[in-house]
C-alpha atoms as a PDB file:
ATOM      1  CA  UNK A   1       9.624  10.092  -5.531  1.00  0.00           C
ATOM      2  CA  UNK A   2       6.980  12.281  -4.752  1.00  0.00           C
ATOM      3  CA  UNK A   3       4.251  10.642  -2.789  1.00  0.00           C
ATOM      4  CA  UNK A   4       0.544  12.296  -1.318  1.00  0.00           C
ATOM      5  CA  UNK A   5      -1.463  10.544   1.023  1.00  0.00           C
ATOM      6  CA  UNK A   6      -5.449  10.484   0.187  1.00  0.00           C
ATOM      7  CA  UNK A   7      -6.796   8.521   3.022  1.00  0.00           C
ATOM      8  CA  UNK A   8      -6.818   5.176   4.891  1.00  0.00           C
ATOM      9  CA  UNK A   9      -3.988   2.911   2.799  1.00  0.00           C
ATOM     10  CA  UNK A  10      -4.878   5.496  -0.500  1.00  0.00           C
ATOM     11  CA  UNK A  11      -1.454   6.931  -1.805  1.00  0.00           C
ATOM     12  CA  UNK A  12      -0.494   8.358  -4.782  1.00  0.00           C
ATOM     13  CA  UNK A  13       3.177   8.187  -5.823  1.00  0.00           C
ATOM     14  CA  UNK A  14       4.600   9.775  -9.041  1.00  0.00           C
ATOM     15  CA  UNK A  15       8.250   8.773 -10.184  1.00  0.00           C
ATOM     16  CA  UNK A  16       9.333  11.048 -13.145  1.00  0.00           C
ATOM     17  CA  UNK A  17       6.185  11.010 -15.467  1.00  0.00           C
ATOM     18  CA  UNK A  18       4.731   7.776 -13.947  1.00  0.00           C
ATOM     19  CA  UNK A  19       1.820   7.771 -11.699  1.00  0.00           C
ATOM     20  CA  UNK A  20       0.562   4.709  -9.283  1.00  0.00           C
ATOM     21  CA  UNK A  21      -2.480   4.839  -7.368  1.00  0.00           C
ATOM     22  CA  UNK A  22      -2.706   2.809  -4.625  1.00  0.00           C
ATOM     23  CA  UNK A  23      -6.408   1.638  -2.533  1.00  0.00           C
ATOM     24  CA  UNK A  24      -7.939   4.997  -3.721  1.00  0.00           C
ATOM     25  CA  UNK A  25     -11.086   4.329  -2.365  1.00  0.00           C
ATOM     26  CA  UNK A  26     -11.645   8.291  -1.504  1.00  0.00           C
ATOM     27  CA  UNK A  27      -9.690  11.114  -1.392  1.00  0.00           C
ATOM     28  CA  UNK A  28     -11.151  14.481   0.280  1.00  0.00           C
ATOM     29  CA  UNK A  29      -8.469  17.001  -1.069  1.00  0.00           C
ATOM     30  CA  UNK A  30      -8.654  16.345  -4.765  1.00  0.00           C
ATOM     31  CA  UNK A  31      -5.394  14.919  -4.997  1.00  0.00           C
ATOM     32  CA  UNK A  32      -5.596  12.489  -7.816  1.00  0.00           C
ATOM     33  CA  UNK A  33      -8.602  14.755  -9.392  1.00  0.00           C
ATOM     34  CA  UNK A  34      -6.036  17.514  -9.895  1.00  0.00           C
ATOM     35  CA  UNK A  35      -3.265  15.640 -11.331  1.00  0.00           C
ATOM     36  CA  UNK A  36      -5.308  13.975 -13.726  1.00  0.00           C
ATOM     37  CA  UNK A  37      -6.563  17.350 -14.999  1.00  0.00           C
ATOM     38  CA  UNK A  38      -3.011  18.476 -15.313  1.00  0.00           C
ATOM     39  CA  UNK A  39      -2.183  15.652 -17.343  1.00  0.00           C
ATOM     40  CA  UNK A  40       2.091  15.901 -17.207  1.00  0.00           C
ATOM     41  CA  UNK A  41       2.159  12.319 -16.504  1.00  0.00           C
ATOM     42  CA  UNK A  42       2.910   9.609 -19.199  1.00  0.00           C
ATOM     43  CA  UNK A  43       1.527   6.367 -17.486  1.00  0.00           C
ATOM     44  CA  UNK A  44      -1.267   5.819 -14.352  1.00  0.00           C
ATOM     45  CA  UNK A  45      -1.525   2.913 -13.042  1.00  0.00           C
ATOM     46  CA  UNK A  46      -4.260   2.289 -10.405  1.00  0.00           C
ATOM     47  CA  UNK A  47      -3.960  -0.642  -7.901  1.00  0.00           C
ATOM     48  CA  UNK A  48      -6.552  -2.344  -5.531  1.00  0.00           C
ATOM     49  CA  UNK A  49      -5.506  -5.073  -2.933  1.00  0.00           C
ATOM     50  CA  UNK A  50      -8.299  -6.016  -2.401  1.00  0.00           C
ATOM     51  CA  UNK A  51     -12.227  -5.605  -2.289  1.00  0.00           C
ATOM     52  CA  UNK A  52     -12.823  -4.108   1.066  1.00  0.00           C
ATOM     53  CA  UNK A  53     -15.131  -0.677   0.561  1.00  0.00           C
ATOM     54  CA  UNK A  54     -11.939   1.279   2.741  1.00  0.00           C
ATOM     55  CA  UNK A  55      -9.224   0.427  -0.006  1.00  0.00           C
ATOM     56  CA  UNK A  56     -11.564   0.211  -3.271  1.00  0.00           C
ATOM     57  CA  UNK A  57     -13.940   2.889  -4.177  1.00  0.00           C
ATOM     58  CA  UNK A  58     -15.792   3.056  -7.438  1.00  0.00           C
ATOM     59  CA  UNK A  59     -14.466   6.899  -7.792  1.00  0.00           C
ATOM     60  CA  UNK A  60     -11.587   5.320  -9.891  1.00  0.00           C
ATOM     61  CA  UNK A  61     -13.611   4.419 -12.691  1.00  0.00           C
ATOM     62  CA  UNK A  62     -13.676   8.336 -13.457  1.00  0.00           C
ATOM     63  CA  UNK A  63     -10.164   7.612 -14.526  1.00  0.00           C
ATOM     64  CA  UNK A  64     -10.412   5.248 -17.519  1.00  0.00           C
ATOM     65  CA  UNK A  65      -9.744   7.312 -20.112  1.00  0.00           C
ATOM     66  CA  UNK A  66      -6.093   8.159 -19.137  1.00  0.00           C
ATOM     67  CA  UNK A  67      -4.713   4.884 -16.977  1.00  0.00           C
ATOM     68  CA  UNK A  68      -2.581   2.414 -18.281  1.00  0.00           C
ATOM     69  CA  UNK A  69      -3.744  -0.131 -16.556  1.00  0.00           C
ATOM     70  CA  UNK A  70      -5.869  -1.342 -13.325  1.00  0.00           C
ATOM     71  CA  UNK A  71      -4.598  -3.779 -11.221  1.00  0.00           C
ATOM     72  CA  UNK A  72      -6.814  -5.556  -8.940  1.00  0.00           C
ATOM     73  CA  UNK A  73      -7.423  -8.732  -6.541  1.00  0.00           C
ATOM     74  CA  UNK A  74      -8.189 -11.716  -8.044  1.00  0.00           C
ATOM     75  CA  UNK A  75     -10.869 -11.480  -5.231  1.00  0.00           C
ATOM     76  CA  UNK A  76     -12.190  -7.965  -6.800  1.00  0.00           C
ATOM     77  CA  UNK A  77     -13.307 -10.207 -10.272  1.00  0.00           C
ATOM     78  CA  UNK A  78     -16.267 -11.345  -8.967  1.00  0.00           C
ATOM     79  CA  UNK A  79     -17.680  -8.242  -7.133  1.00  0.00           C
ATOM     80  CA  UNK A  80     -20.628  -6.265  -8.532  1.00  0.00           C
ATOM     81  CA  UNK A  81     -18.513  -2.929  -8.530  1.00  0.00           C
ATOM     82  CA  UNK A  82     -16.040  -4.225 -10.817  1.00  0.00           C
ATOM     83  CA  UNK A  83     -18.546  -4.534 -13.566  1.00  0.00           C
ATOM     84  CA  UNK A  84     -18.750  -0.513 -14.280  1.00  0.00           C
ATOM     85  CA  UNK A  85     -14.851  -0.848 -15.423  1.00  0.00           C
ATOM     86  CA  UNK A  86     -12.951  -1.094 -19.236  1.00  0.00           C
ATOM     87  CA  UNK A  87     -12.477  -4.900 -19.177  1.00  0.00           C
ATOM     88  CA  UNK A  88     -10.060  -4.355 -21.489  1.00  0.00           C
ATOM     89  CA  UNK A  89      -8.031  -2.043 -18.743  1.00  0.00           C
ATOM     90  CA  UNK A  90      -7.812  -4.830 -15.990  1.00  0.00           C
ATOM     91  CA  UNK A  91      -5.475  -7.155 -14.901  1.00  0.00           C
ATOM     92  CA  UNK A  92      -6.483  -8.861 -11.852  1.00  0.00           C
ATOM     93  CA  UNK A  93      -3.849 -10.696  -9.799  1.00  0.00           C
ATOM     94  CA  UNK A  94      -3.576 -13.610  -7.627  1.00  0.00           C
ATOM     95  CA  UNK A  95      -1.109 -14.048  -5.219  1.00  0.00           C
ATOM     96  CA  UNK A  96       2.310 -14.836  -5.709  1.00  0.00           C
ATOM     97  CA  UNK A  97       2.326 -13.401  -9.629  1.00  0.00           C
ATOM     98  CA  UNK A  98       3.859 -11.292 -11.846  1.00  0.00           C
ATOM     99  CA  UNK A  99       2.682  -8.934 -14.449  1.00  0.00           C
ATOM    100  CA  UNK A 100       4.643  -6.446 -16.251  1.00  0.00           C
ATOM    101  CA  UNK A 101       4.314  -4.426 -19.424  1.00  0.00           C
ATOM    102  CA  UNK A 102       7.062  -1.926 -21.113  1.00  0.00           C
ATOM    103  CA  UNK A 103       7.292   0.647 -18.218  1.00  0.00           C
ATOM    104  CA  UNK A 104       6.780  -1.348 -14.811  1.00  0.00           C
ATOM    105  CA  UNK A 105       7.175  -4.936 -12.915  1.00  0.00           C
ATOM    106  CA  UNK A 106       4.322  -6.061 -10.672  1.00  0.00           C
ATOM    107  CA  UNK A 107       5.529  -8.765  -8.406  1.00  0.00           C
ATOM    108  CA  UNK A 108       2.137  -9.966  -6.005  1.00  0.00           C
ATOM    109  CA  UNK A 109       2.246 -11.381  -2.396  1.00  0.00           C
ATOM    110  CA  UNK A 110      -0.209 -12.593   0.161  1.00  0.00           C
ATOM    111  CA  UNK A 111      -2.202 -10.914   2.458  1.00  0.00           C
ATOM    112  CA  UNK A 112      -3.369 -11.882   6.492  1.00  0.00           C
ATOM    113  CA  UNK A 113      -7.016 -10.717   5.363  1.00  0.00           C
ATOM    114  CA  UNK A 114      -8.332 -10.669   1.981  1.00  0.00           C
ATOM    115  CA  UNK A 115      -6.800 -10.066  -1.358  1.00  0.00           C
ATOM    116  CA  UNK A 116      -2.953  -9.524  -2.191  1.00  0.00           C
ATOM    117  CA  UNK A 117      -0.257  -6.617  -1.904  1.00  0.00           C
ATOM    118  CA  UNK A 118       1.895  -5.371  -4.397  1.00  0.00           C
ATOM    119  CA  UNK A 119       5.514  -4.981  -5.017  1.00  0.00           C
ATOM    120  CA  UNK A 120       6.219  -2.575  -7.990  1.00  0.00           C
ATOM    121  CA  UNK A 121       9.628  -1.832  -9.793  1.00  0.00           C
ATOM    122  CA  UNK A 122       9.215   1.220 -12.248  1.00  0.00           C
ATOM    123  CA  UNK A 123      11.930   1.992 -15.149  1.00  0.00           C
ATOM    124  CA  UNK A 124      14.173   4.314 -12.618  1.00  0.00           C
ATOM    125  CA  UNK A 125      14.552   1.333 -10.282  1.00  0.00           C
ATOM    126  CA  UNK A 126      12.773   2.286  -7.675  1.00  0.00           C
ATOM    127  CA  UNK A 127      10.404  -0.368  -5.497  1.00  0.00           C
ATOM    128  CA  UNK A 128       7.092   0.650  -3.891  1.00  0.00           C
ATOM    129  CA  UNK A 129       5.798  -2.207  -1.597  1.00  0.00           C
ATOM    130  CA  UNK A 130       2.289  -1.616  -0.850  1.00  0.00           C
ATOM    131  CA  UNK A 131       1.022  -4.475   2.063  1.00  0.00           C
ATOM    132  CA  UNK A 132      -2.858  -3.590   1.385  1.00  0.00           C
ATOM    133  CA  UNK A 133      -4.231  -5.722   4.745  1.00  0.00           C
ATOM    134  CA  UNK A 134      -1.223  -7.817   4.940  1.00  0.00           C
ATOM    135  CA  UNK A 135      -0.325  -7.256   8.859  1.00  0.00           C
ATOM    136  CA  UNK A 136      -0.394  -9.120  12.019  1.00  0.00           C
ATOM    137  CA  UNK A 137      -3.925  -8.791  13.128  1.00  0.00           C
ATOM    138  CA  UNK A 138      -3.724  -9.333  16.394  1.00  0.00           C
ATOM    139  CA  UNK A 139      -6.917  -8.493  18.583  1.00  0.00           C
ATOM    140  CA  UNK A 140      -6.826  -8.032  22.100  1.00  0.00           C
ATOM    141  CA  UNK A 141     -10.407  -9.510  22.641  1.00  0.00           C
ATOM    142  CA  UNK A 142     -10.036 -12.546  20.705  1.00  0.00           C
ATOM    143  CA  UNK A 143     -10.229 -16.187  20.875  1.00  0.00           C
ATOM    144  CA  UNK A 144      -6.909 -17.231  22.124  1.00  0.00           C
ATOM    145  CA  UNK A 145      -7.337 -19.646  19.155  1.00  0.00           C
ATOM    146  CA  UNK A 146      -7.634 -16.850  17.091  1.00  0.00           C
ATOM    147  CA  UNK A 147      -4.749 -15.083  18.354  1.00  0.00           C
ATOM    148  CA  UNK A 148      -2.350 -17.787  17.752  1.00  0.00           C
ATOM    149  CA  UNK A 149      -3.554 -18.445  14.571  1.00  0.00           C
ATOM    150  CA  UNK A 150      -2.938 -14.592  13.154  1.00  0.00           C
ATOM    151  CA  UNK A 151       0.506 -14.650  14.729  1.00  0.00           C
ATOM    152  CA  UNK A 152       0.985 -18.366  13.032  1.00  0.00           C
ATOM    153  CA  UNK A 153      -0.022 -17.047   9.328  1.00  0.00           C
ATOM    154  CA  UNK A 154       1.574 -13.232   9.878  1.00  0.00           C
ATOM    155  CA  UNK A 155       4.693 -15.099  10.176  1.00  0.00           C
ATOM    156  CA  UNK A 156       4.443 -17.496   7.772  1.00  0.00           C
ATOM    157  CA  UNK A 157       3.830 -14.892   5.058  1.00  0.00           C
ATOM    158  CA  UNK A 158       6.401 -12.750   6.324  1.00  0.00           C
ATOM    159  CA  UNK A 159       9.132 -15.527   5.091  1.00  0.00           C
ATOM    160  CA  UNK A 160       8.007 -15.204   1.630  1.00  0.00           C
ATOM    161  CA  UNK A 161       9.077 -11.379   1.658  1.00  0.00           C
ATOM    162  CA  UNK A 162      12.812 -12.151   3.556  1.00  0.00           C
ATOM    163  CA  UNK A 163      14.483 -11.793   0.173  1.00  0.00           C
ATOM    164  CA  UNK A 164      12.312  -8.444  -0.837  1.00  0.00           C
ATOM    165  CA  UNK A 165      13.982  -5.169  -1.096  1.00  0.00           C
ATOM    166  CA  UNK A 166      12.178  -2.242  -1.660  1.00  0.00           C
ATOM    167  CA  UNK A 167      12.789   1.594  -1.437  1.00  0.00           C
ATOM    168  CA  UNK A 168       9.190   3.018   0.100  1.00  0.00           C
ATOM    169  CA  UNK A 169       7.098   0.291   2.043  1.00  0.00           C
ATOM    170  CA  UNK A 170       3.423   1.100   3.148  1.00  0.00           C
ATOM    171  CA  UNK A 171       2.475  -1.014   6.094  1.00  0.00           C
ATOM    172  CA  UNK A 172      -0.946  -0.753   8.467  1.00  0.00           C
ATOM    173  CA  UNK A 173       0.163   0.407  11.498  1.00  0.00           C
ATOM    174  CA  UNK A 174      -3.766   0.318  13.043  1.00  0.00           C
ATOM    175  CA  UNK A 175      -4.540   2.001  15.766  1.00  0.00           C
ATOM    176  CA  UNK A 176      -7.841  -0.406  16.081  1.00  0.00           C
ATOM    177  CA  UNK A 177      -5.517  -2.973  17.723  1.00  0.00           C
ATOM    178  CA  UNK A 178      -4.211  -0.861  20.974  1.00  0.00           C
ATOM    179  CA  UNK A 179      -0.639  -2.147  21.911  1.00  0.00           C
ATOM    180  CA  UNK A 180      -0.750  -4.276  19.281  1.00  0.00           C
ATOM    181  CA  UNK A 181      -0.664  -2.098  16.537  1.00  0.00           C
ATOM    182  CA  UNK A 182       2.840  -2.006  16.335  1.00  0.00           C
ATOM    183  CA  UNK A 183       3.658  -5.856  16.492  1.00  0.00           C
ATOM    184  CA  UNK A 184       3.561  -6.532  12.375  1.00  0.00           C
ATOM    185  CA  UNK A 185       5.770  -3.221  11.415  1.00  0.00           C
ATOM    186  CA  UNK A 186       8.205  -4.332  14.037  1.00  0.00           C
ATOM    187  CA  UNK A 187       8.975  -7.956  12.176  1.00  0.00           C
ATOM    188  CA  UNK A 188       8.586  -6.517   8.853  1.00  0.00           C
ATOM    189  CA  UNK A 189      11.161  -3.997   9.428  1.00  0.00           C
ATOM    190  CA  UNK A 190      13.375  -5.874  11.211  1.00  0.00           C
ATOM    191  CA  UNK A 191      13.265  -8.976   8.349  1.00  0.00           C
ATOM    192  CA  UNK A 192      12.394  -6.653   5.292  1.00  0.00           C
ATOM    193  CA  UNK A 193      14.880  -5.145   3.072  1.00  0.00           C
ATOM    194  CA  UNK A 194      13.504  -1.567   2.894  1.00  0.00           C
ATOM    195  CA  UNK A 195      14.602   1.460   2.744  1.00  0.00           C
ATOM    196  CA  UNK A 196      11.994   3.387   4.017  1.00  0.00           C
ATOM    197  CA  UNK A 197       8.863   2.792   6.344  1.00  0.00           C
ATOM    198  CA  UNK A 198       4.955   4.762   5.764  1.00  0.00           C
ATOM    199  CA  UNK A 199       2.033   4.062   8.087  1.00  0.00           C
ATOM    200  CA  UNK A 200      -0.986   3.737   7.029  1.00  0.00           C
ATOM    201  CA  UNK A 201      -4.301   2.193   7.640  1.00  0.00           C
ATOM    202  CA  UNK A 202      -5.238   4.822  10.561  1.00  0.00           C
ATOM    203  CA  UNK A 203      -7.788   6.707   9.485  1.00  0.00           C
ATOM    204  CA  UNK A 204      -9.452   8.900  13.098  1.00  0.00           C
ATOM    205  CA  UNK A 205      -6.447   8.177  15.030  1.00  0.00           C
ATOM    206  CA  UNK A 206      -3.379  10.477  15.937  1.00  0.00           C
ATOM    207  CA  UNK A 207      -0.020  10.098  14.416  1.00  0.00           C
ATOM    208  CA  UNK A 208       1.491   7.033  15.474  1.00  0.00           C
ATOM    209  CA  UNK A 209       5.213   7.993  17.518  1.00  0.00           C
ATOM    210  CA  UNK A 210       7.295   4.711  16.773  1.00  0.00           C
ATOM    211  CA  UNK A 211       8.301   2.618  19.847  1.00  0.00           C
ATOM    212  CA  UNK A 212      12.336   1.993  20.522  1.00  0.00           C
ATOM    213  CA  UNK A 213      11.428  -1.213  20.125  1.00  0.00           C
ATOM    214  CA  UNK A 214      10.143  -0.032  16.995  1.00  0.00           C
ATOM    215  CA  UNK A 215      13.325   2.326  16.125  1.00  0.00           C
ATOM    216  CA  UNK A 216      15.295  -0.653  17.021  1.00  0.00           C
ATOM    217  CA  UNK A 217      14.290  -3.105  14.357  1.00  0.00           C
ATOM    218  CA  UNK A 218      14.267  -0.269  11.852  1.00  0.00           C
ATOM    219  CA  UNK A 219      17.782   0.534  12.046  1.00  0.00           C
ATOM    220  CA  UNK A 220      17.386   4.159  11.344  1.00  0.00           C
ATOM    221  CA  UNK A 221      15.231   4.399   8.311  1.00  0.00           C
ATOM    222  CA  UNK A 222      12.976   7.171   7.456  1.00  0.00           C
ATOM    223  CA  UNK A 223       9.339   6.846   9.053  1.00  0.00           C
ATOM    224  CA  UNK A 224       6.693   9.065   7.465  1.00  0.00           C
ATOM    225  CA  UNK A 225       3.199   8.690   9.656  1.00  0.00           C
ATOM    226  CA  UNK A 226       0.549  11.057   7.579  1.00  0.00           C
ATOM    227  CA  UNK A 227      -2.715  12.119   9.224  1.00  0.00           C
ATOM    228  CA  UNK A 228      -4.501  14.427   7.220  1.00  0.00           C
ATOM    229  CA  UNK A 229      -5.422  13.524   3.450  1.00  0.00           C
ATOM    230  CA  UNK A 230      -3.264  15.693   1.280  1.00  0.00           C
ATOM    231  CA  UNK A 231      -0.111  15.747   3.650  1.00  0.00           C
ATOM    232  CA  UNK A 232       2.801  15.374   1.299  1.00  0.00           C
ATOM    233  CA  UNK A 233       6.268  14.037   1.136  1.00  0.00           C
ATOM    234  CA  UNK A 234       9.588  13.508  -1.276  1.00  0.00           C
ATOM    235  CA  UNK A 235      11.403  10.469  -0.487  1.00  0.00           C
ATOM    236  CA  UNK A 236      15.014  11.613  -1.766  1.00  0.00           C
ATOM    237  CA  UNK A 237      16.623   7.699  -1.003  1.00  0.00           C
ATOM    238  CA  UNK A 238      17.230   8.827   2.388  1.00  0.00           C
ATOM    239  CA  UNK A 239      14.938  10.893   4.138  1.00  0.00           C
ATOM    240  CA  UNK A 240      11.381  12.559   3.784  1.00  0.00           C
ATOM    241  CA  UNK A 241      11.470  15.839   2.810  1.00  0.00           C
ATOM    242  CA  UNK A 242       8.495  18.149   3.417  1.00  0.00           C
ATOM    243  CA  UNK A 243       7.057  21.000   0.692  1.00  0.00           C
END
């Protein structure tokens, strides 16, 4: 799978001749721009977690005429940007759903913020899990209410992905949150079937170096942490291979 990073939680992964677009909201090195003029892809299919302005920007719509499908929030319906896209196009999602059509299997979960995130199966097999805001938000200058409470429904969430498996999973990894960022990757890779880990969510911040405490829980998997939109990577089922 060949997979370019645009910016913030943005990716774009292609797997043979099908595209998915994930939180495009922008994307500085023309990334999905060029491989929509090149056209050697059979299927695009653009997803939104949610309706946040850093994981939903309006520049999708210039896509219309050649996706399969959009796949938004349930929360995105009622949003005054929505209204410049093909009705006909959308599917939005709530959480805990499924939607499929002849070429791929969209399984939703729950987020910690707002909206959903997205597990996708596409006719080779593979699984993309993308977690959109679904981390443990935990502030360092919050309520200690607060703080309990994130760590209470972080958890609580993460049970209903125990029994997901998944080849590539995008997770925030936010460097907003100090020596806390690391706290949700580290239970979701140590009670998450995956088979590969991607930070994201870390837009102005240097590349994250995974804790041992980090390395620990992962057992070994492949850890990709872009920086710069346009960085690239094939995941091979094993490692991350550079251009």
């Amino acid at each position: 799978m060949d997979i370019n990073y645009l910016l913030n939680s943005g990716f774009m992964v292609r797997d043979e001749k099908i595209l998915l677009v994930f939180d495009d909201y922008e994307d500085p090195t023309g990334i999905i721009d060029a491989a929509y003029d090149k056209a050697d892809f059979d299927r695009l299919y653009i997803f939104v977690t949610h309706a946040h302005f850093d994981h939903f920007g309006t520049c999708i719509r210039a896509y219309a005429k050649k996706t399969t499908r959009y796949i938004f929030s349930n929360d995105m319906k009622h949003t005054k940007r929505v209204k410049i896209f093909p009705t006909n196009k959308i599917t939005y999602m709530k959480r805990y759903t499924e939607w499929q059509d002849d070429m791929i299997k969209v399984r939703s979960y729950d987020s910690t913020d707002v909206g959903v995130s997205y597990l996708v199966e596409t006719p080779s097999g593979k699984r993309i899990f993308h977690a959109g805001d679904f981390n443990w938000w935990h502030w360092e200058d919050d309520t200690p209410e607060n703080i309990i409470l994130a760590e209470k429904v972080f958890k609580r969430q993460l049970k209903r992905l125990a029994d997901m498996e998944a080849d590539i999973a995008f997770f925030p990894v936010d460097g907003r949150l100090g020596y806390s960022q690391e706290k949700g990757a580290i239970d979701f890779v140590a009670k998450v079937k995956i088979k590969s880990f991607v930070a994201m969510h870390r837009v102005d911040y240097p590349i994250w170096k995974p804790s041992q405490e980090f390395l620990s829980a992962a057992k070994n998997i492949p850890v990709w942490s872009p920086i710069e939109p346009g960085e690239h990577r094939i995941f091979d089922g094993e490692k991350f291979l550079e251009d």
